[in-house]
N, C-alpha and C. Protein backbone atom coordinates (compact mmCIF):
# COMPACT_ATOMS: atom_id res chain seq x y z
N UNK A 1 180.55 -101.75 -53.73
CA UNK A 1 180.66 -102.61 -54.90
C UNK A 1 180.01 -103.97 -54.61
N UNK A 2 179.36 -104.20 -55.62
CA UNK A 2 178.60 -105.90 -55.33
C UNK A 2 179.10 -106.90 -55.91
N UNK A 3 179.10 -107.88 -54.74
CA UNK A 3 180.29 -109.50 -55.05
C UNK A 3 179.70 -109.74 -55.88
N UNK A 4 179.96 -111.13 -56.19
CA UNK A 4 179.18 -112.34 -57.08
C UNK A 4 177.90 -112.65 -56.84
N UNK A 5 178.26 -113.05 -55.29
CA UNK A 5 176.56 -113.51 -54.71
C UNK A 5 175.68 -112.15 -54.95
N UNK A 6 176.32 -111.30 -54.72
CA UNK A 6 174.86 -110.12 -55.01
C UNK A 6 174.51 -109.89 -56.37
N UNK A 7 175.24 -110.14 -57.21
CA UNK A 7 174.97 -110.31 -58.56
C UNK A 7 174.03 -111.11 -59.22
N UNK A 8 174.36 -112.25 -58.82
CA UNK A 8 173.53 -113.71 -58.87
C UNK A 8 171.87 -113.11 -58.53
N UNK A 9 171.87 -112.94 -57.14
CA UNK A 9 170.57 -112.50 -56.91
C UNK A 9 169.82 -111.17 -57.49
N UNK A 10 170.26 -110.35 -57.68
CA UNK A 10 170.11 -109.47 -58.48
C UNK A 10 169.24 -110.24 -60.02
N UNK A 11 170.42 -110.87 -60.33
CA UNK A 11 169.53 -111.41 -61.72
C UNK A 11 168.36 -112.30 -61.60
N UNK A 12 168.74 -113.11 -60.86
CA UNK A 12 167.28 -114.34 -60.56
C UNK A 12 166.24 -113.59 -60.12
N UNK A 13 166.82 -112.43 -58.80
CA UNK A 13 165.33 -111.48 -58.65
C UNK A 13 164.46 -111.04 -60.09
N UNK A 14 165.28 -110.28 -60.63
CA UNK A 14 164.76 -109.61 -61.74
C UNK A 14 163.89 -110.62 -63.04
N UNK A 15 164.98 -111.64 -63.22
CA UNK A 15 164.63 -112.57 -63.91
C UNK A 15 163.08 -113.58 -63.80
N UNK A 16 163.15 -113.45 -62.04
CA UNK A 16 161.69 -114.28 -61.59
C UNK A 16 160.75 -113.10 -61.68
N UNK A 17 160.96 -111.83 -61.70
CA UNK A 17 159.64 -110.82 -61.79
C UNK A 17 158.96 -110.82 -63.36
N UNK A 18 160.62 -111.48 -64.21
CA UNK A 18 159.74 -111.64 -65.95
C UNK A 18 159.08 -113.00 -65.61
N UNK A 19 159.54 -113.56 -65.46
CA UNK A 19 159.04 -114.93 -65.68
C UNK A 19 157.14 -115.07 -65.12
N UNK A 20 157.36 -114.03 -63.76
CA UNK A 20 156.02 -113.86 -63.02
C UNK A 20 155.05 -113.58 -64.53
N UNK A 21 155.52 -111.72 -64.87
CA UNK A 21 154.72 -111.19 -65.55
C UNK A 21 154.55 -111.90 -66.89
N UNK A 22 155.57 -112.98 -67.04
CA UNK A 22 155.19 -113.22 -68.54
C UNK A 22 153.93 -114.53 -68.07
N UNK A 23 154.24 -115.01 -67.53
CA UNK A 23 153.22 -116.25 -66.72
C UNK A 23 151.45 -115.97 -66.80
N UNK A 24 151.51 -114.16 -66.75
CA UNK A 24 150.17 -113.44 -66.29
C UNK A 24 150.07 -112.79 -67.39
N UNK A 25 150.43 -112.88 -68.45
CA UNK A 25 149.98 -112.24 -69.78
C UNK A 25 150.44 -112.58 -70.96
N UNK A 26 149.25 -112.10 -71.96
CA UNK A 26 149.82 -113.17 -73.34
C UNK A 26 151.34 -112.31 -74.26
N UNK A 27 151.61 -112.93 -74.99
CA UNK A 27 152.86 -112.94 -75.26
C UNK A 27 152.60 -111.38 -76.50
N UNK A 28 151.79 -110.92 -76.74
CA UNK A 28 151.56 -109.88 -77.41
C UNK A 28 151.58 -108.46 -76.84
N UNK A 29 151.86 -108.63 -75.18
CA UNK A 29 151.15 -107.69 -74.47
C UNK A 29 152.50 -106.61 -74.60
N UNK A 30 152.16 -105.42 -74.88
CA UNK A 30 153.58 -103.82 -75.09
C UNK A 30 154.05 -104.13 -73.69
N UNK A 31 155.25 -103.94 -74.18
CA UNK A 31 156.32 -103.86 -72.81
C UNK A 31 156.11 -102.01 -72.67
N UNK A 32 156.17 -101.80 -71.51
CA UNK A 32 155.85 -100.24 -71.68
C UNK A 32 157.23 -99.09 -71.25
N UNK A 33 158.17 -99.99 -70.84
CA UNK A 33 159.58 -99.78 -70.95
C UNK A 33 160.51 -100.02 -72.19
N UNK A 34 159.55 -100.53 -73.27
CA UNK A 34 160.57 -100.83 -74.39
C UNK A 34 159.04 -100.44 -75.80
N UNK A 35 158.74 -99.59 -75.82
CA UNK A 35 157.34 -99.28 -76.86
C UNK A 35 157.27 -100.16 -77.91
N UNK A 36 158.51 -100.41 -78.62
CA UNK A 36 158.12 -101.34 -79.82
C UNK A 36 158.26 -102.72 -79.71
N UNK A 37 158.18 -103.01 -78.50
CA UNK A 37 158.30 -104.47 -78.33
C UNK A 37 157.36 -105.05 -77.62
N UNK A 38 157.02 -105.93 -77.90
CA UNK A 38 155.87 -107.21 -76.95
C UNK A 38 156.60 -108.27 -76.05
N UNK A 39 155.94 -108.96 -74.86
CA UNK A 39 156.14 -109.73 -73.81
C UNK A 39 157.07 -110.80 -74.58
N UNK A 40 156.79 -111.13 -76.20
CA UNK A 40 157.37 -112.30 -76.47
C UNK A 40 158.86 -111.98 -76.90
N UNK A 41 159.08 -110.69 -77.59
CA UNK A 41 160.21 -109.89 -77.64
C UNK A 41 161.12 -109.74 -76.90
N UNK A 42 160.73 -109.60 -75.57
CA UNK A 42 161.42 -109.74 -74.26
C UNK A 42 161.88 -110.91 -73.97
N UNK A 43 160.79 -111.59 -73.82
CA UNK A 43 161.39 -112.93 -73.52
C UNK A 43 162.49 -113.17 -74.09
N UNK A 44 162.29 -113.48 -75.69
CA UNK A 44 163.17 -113.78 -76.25
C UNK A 44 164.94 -113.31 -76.27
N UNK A 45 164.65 -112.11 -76.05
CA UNK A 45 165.37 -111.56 -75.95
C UNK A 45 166.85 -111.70 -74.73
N UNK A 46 165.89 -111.44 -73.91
CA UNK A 46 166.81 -111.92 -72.50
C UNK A 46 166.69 -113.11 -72.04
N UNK A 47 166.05 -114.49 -72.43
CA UNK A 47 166.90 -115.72 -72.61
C UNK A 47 167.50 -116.19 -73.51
N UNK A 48 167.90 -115.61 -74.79
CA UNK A 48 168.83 -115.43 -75.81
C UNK A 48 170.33 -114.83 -74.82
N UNK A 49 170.20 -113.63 -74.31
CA UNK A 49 171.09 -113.44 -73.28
C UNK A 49 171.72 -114.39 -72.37
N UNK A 50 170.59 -114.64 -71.82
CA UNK A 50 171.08 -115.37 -70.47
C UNK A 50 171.57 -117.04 -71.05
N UNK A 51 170.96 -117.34 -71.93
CA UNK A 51 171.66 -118.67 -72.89
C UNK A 51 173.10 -118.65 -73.48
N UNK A 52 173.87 -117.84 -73.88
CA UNK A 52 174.83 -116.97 -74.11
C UNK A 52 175.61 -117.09 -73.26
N UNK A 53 175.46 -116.27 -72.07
CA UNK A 53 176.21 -116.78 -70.79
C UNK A 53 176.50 -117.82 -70.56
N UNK A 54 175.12 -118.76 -70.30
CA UNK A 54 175.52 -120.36 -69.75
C UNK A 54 176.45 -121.06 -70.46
N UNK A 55 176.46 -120.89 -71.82
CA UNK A 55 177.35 -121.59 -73.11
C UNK A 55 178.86 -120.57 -72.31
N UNK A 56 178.78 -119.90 -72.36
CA UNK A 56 180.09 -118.96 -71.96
C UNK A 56 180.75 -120.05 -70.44
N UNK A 57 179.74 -119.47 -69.79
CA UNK A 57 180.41 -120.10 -68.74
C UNK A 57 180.48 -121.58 -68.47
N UNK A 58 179.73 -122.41 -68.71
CA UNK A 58 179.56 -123.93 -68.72
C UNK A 58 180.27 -124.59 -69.30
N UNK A 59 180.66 -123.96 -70.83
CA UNK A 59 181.40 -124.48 -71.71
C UNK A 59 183.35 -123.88 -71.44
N UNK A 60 183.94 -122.46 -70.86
CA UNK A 60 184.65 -122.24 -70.23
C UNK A 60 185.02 -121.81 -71.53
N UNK A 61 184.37 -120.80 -72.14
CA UNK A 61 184.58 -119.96 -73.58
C UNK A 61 185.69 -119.30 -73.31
N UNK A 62 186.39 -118.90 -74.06
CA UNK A 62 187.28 -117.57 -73.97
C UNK A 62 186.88 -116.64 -75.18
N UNK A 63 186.32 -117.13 -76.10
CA UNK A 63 185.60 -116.20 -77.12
C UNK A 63 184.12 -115.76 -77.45
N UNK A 64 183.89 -114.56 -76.53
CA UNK A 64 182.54 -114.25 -76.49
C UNK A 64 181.65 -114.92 -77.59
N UNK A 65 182.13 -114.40 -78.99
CA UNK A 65 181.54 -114.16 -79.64
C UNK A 65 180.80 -116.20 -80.43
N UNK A 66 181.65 -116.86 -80.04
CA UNK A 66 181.26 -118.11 -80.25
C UNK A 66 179.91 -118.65 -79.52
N UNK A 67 179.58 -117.66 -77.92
CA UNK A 67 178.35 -118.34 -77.26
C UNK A 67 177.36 -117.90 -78.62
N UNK A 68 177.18 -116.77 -79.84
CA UNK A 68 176.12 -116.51 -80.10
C UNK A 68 175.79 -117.82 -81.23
N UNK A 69 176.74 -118.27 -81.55
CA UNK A 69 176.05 -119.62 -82.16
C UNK A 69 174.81 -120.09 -81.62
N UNK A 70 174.78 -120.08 -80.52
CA UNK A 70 173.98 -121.09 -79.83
C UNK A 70 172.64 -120.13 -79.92
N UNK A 71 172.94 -119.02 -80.23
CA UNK A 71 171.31 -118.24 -80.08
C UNK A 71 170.28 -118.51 -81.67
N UNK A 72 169.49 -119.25 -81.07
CA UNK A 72 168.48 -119.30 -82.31
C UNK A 72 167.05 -118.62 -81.83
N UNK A 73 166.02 -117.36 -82.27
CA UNK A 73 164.60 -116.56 -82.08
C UNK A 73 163.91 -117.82 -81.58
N UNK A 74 163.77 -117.34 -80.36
CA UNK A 74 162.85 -118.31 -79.86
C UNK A 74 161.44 -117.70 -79.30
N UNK A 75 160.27 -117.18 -79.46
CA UNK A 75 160.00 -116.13 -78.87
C UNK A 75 158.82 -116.48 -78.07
N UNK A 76 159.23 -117.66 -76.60
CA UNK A 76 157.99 -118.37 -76.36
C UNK A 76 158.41 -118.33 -74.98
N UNK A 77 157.10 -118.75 -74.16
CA UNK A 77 156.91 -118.69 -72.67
C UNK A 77 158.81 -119.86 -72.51
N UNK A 78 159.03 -121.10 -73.20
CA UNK A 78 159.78 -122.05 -73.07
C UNK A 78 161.20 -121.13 -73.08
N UNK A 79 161.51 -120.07 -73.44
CA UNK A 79 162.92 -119.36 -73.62
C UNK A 79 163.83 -119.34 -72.44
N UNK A 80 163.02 -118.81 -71.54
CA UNK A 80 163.20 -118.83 -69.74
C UNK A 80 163.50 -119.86 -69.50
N UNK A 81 163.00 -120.90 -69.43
CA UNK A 81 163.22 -122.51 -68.84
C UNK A 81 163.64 -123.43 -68.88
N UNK A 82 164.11 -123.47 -70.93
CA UNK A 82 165.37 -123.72 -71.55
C UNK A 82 166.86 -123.46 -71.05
N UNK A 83 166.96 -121.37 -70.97
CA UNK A 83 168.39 -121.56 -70.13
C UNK A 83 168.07 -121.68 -68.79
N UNK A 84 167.63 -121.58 -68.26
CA UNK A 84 167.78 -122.06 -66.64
C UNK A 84 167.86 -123.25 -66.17
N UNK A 85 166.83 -124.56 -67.57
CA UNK A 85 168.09 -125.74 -66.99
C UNK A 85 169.18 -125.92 -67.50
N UNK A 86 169.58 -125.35 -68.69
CA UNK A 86 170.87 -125.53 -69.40
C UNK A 86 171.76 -124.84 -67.99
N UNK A 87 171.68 -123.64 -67.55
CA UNK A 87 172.34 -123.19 -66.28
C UNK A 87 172.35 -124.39 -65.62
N UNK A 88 171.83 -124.50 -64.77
CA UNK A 88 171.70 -124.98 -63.51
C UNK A 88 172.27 -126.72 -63.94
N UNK A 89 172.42 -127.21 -64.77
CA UNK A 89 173.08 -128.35 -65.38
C UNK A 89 174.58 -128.65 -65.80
N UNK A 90 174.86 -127.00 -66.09
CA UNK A 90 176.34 -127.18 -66.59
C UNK A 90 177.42 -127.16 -65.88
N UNK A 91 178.34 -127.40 -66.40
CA UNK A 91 179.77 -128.10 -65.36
C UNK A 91 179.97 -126.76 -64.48
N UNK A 92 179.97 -125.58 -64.68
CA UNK A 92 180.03 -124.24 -64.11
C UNK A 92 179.64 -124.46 -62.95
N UNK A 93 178.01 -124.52 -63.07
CA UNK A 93 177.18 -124.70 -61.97
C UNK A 93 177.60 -125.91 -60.73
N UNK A 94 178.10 -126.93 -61.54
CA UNK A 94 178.33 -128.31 -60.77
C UNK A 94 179.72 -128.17 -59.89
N UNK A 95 180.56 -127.00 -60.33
CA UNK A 95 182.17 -126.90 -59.83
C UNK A 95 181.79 -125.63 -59.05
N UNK A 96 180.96 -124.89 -59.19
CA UNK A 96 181.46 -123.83 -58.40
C UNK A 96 180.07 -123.58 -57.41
N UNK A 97 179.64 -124.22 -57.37
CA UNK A 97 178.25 -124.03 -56.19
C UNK A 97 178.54 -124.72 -54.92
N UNK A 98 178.60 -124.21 -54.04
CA UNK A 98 179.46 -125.03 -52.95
C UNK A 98 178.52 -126.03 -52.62
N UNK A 99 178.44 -127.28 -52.34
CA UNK A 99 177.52 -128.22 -52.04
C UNK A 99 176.35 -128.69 -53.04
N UNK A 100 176.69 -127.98 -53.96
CA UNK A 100 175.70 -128.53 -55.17
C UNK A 100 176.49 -129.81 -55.71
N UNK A 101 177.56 -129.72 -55.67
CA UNK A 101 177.72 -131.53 -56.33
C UNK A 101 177.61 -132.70 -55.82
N UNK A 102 177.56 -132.63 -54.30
CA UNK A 102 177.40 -133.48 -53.33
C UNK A 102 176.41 -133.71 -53.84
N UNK A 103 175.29 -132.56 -53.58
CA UNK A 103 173.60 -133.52 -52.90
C UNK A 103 173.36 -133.99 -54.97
N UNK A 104 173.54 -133.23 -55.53
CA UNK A 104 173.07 -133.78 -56.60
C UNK A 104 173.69 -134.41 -57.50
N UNK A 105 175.20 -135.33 -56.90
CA UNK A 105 175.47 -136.44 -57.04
C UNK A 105 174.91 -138.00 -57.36
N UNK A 106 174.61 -138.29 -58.06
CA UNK A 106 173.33 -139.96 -57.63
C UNK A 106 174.06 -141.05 -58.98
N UNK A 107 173.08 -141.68 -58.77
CA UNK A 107 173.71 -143.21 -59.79
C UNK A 107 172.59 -143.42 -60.95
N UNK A 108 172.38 -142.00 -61.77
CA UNK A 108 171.51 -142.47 -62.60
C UNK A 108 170.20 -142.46 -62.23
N UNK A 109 169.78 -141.67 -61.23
CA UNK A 109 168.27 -141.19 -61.19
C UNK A 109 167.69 -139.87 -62.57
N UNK A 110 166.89 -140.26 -63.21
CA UNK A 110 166.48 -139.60 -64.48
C UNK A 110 165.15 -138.96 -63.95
N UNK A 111 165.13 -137.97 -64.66
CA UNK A 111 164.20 -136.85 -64.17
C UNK A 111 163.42 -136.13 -66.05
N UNK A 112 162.19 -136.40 -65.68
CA UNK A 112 161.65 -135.82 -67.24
C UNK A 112 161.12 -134.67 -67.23
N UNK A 113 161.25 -133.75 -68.00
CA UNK A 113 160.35 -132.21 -67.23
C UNK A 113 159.83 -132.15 -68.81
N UNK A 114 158.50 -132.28 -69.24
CA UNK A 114 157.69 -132.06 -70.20
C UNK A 114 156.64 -130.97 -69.90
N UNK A 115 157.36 -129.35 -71.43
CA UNK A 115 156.47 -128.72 -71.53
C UNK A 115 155.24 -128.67 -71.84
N UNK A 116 154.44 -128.76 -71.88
CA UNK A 116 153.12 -128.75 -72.66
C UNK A 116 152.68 -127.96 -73.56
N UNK A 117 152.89 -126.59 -73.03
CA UNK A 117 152.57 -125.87 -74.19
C UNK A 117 154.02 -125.50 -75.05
N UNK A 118 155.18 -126.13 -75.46
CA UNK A 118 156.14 -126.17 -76.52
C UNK A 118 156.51 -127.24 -76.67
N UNK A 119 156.93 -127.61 -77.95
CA UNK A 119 157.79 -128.82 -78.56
C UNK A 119 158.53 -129.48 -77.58
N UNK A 120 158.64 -130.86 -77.30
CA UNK A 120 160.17 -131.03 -76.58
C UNK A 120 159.89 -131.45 -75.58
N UNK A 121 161.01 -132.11 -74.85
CA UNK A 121 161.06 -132.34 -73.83
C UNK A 121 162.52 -132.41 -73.37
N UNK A 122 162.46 -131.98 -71.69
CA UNK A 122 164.28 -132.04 -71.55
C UNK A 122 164.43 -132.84 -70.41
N UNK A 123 165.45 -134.00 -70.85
CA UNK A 123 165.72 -134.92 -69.98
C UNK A 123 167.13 -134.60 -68.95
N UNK A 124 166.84 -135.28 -68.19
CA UNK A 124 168.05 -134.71 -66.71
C UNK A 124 168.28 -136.29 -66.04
N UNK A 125 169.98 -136.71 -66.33
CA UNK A 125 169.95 -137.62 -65.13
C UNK A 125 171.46 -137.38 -64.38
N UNK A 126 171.15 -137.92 -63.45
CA UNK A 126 171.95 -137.58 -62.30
C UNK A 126 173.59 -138.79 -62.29
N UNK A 127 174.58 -138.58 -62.44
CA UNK A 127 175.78 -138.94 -62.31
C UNK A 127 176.56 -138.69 -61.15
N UNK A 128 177.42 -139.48 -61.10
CA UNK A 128 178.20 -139.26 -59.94
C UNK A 128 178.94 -137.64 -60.34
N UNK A 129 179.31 -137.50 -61.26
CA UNK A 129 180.35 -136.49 -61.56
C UNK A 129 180.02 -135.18 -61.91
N UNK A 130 178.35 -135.21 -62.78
CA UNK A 130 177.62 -134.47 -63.21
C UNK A 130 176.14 -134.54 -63.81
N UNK A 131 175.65 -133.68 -63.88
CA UNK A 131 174.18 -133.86 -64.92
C UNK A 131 174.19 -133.75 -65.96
N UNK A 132 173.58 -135.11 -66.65
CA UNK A 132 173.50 -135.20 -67.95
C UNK A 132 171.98 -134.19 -68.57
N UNK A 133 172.17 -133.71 -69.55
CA UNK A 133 170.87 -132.84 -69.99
C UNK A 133 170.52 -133.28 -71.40
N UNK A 134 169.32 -133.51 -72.08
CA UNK A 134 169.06 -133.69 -73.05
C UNK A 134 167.58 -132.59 -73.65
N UNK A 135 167.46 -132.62 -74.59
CA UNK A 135 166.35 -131.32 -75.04
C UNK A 135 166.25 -131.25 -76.49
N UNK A 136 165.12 -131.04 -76.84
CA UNK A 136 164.67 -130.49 -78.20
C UNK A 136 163.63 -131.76 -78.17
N UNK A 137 162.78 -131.40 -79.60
CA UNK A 137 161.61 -132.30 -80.24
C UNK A 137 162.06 -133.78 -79.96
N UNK A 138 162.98 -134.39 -80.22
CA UNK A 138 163.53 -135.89 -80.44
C UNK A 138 164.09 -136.19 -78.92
N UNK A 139 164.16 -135.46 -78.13
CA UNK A 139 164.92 -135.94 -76.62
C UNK A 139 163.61 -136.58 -76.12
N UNK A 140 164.50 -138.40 -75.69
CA UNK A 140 163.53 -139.05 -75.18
C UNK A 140 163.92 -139.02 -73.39
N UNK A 141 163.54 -140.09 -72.74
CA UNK A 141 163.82 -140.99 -71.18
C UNK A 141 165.24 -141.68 -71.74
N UNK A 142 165.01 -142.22 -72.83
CA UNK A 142 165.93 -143.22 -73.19
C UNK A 142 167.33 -142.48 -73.58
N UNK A 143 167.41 -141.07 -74.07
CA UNK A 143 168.16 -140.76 -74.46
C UNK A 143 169.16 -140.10 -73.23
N UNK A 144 168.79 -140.03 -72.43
CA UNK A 144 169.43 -139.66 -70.70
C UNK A 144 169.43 -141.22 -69.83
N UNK A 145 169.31 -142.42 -70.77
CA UNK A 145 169.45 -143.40 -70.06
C UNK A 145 168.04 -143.99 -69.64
N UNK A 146 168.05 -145.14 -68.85
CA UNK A 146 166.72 -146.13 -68.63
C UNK A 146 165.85 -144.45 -68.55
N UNK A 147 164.20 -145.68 -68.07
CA UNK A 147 162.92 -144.91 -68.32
C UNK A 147 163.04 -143.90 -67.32
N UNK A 148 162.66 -142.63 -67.32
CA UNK A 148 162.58 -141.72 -65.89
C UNK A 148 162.03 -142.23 -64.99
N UNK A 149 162.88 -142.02 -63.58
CA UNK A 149 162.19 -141.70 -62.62
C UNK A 149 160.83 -141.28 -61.97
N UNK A 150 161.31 -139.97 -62.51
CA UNK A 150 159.87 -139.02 -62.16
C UNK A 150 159.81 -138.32 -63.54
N UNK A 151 158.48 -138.03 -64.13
CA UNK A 151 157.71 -136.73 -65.05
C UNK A 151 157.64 -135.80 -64.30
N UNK A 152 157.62 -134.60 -64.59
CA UNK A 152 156.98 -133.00 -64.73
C UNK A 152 156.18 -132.93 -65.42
N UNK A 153 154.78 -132.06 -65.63
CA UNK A 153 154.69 -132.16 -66.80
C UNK A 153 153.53 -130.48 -66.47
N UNK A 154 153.56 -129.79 -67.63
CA UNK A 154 152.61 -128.56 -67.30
C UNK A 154 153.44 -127.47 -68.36
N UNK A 155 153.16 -126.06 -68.21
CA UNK A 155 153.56 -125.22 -68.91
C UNK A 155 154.83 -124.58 -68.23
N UNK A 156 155.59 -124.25 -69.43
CA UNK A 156 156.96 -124.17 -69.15
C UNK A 156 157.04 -123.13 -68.15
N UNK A 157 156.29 -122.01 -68.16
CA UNK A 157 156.60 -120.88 -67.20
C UNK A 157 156.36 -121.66 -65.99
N UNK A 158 155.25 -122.29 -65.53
CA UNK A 158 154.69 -122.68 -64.41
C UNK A 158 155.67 -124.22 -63.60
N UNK A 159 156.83 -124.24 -64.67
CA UNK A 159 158.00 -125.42 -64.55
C UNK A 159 158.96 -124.51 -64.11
N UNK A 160 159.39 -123.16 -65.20
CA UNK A 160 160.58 -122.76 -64.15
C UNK A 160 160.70 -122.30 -62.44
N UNK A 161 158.85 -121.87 -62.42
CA UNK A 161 158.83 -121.09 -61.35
C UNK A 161 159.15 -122.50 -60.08
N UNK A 162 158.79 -123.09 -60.04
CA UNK A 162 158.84 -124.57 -59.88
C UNK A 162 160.63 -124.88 -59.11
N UNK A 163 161.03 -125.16 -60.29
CA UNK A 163 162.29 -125.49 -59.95
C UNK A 163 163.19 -124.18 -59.78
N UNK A 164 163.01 -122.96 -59.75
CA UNK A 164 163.29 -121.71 -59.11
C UNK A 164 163.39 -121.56 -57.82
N UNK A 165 162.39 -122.18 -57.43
CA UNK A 165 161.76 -122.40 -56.29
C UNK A 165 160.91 -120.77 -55.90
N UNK A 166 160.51 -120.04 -56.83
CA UNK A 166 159.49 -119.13 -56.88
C UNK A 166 158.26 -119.51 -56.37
N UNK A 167 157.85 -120.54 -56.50
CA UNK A 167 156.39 -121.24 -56.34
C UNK A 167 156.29 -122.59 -55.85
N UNK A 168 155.84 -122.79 -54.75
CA UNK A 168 156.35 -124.61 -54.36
C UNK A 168 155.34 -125.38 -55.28
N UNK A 169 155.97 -126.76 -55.19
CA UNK A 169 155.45 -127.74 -56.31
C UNK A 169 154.25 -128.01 -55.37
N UNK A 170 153.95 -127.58 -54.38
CA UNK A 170 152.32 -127.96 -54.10
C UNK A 170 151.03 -127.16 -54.69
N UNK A 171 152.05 -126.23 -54.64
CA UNK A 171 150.84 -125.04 -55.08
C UNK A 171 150.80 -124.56 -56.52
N UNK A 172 151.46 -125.51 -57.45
CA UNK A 172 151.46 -125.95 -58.87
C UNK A 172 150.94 -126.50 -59.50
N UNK A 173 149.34 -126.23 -59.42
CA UNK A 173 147.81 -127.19 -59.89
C UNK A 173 148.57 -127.43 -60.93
N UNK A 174 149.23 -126.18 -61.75
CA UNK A 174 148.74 -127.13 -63.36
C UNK A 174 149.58 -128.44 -63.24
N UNK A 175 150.99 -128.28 -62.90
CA UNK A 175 152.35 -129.36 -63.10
C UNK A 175 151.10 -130.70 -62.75
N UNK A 176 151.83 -131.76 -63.50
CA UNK A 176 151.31 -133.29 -63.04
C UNK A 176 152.78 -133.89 -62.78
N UNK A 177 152.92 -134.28 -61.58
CA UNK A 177 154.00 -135.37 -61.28
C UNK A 177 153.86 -137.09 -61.43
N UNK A 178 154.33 -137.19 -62.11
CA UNK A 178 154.05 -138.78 -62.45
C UNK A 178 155.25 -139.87 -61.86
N UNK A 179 155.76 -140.47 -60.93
CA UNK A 179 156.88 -141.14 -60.92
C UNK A 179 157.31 -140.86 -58.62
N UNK A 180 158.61 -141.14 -59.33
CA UNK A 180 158.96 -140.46 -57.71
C UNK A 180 159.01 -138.87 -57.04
N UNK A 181 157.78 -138.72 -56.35
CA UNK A 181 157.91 -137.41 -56.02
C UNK A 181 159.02 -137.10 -55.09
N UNK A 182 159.47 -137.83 -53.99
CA UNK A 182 160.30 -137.60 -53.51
C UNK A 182 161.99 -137.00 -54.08
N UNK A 183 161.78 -137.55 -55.54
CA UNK A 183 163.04 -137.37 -55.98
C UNK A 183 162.97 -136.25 -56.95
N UNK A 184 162.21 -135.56 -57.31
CA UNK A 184 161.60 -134.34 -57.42
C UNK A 184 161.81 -133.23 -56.69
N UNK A 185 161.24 -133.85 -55.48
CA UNK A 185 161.26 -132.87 -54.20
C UNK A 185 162.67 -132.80 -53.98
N UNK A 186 163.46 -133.67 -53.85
CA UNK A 186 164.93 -133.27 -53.72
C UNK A 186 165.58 -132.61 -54.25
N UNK A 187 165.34 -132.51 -56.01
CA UNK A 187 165.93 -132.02 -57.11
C UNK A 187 165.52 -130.35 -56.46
N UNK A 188 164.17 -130.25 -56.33
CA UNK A 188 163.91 -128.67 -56.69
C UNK A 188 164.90 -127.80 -54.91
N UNK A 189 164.78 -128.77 -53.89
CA UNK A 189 165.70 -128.29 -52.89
C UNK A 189 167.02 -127.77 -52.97
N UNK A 190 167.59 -128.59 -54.08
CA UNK A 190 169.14 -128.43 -54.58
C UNK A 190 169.24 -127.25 -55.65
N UNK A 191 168.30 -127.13 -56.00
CA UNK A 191 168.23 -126.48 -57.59
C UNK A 191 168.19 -124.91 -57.39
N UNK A 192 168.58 -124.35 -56.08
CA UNK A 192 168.94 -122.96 -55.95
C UNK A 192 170.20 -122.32 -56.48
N UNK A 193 170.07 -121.45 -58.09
CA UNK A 193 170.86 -121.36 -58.66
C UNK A 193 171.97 -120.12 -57.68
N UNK A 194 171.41 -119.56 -57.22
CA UNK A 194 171.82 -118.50 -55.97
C UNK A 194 173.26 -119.10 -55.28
N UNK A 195 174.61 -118.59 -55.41
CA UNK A 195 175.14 -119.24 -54.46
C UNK A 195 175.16 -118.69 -53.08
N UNK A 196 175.07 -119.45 -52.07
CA UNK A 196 175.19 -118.79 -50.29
C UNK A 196 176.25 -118.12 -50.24
């Protein structure tokens, strides 16, 4: 029978092999495990899922059926990268990751991660207690507090793989870092949603 931790990995494995293939092909392309559906179908699909969860667990639901509020068709490379920082942000993540609240503890270091190719931008700053998250068309720097720190900035697939830590931020031509890299570099060290 498989614990938690093998669970966890299980999904992020699987999860980073879409994220790969969706990265390497356009969003029209037949899933050939699912005939009537396309790459963007998928996507959508299973970060509609995995968004679901995070609201479940982050928020400490007891009624399934309330995470589906939160699902609105999204059917873009950005679906993936949306819940994975909504994950990796929520109180869930912050209480039950052993040593994740320590290191990513701080006094208000702000972090900007701008998609390029979707609407939006999602702001991240760092609290003593927790991470604040902000997102959609209208989320500014200002709205997570003073100006950021550090920018991200590039296509959303090529951001989750990033802070996944699938792909190191060196070898991430497209991303542009604008600000403190160092505090970047720290974030994506901590940011292993995997628990040990």
């Amino acid at each position: 029978m498989m614990d938690t931790p093998a669970y966890l990995n299980a999904v992020v494995g699987q999860t980073n092999t879409l994220a790969q293939w969706a990265a390497d092909n356009d969003p029209t392309t037949p899933v050939p495990t699912c005939p009537e559906w396309n790459l963007g179908d998928l996507v959508d699909h299973i970060g509609a899922t995995q968004l679901m969860v995070a609201v479940l667990v982050g928020e400490r639901l007891t009624d399934p059926s309330s995470a589906f509020e939160a699902y609105s068709p999204a059917p873009s490379d950005s679906a993936l990268w949306h819940d994975w920082l909504d994950t990796m942000t929520s109180r869930g993540y912050w209480e039950n990751v052993a040593g994740f609240a320590e290191a990513m503890s701080g006094t208000g270091q702000t972090f900007r991660f701008r998609a390029s190719d979707t609407d939006g931008d999602w702001i991240a700053r760092r609290e003593e207690d927790r991470i604040v998250l902000a997102h959609g068309p209208g989320a500014t720097a200002e709205s997570a507090g003073p100006g950021a720190d550090v920018t991200v900035e590039g296509p959303a697939v090529e951001l989750m793989l990033v802070i996944s830590r699938r792909r190191p931020l060196a070898s991430a031509r497209s991303l542009v870092v604008d600000g403190d890299r160092a505090l970047i570099e720290h974030w994506i060290d901590h940011m292993d949603w995997v628990a040990a």
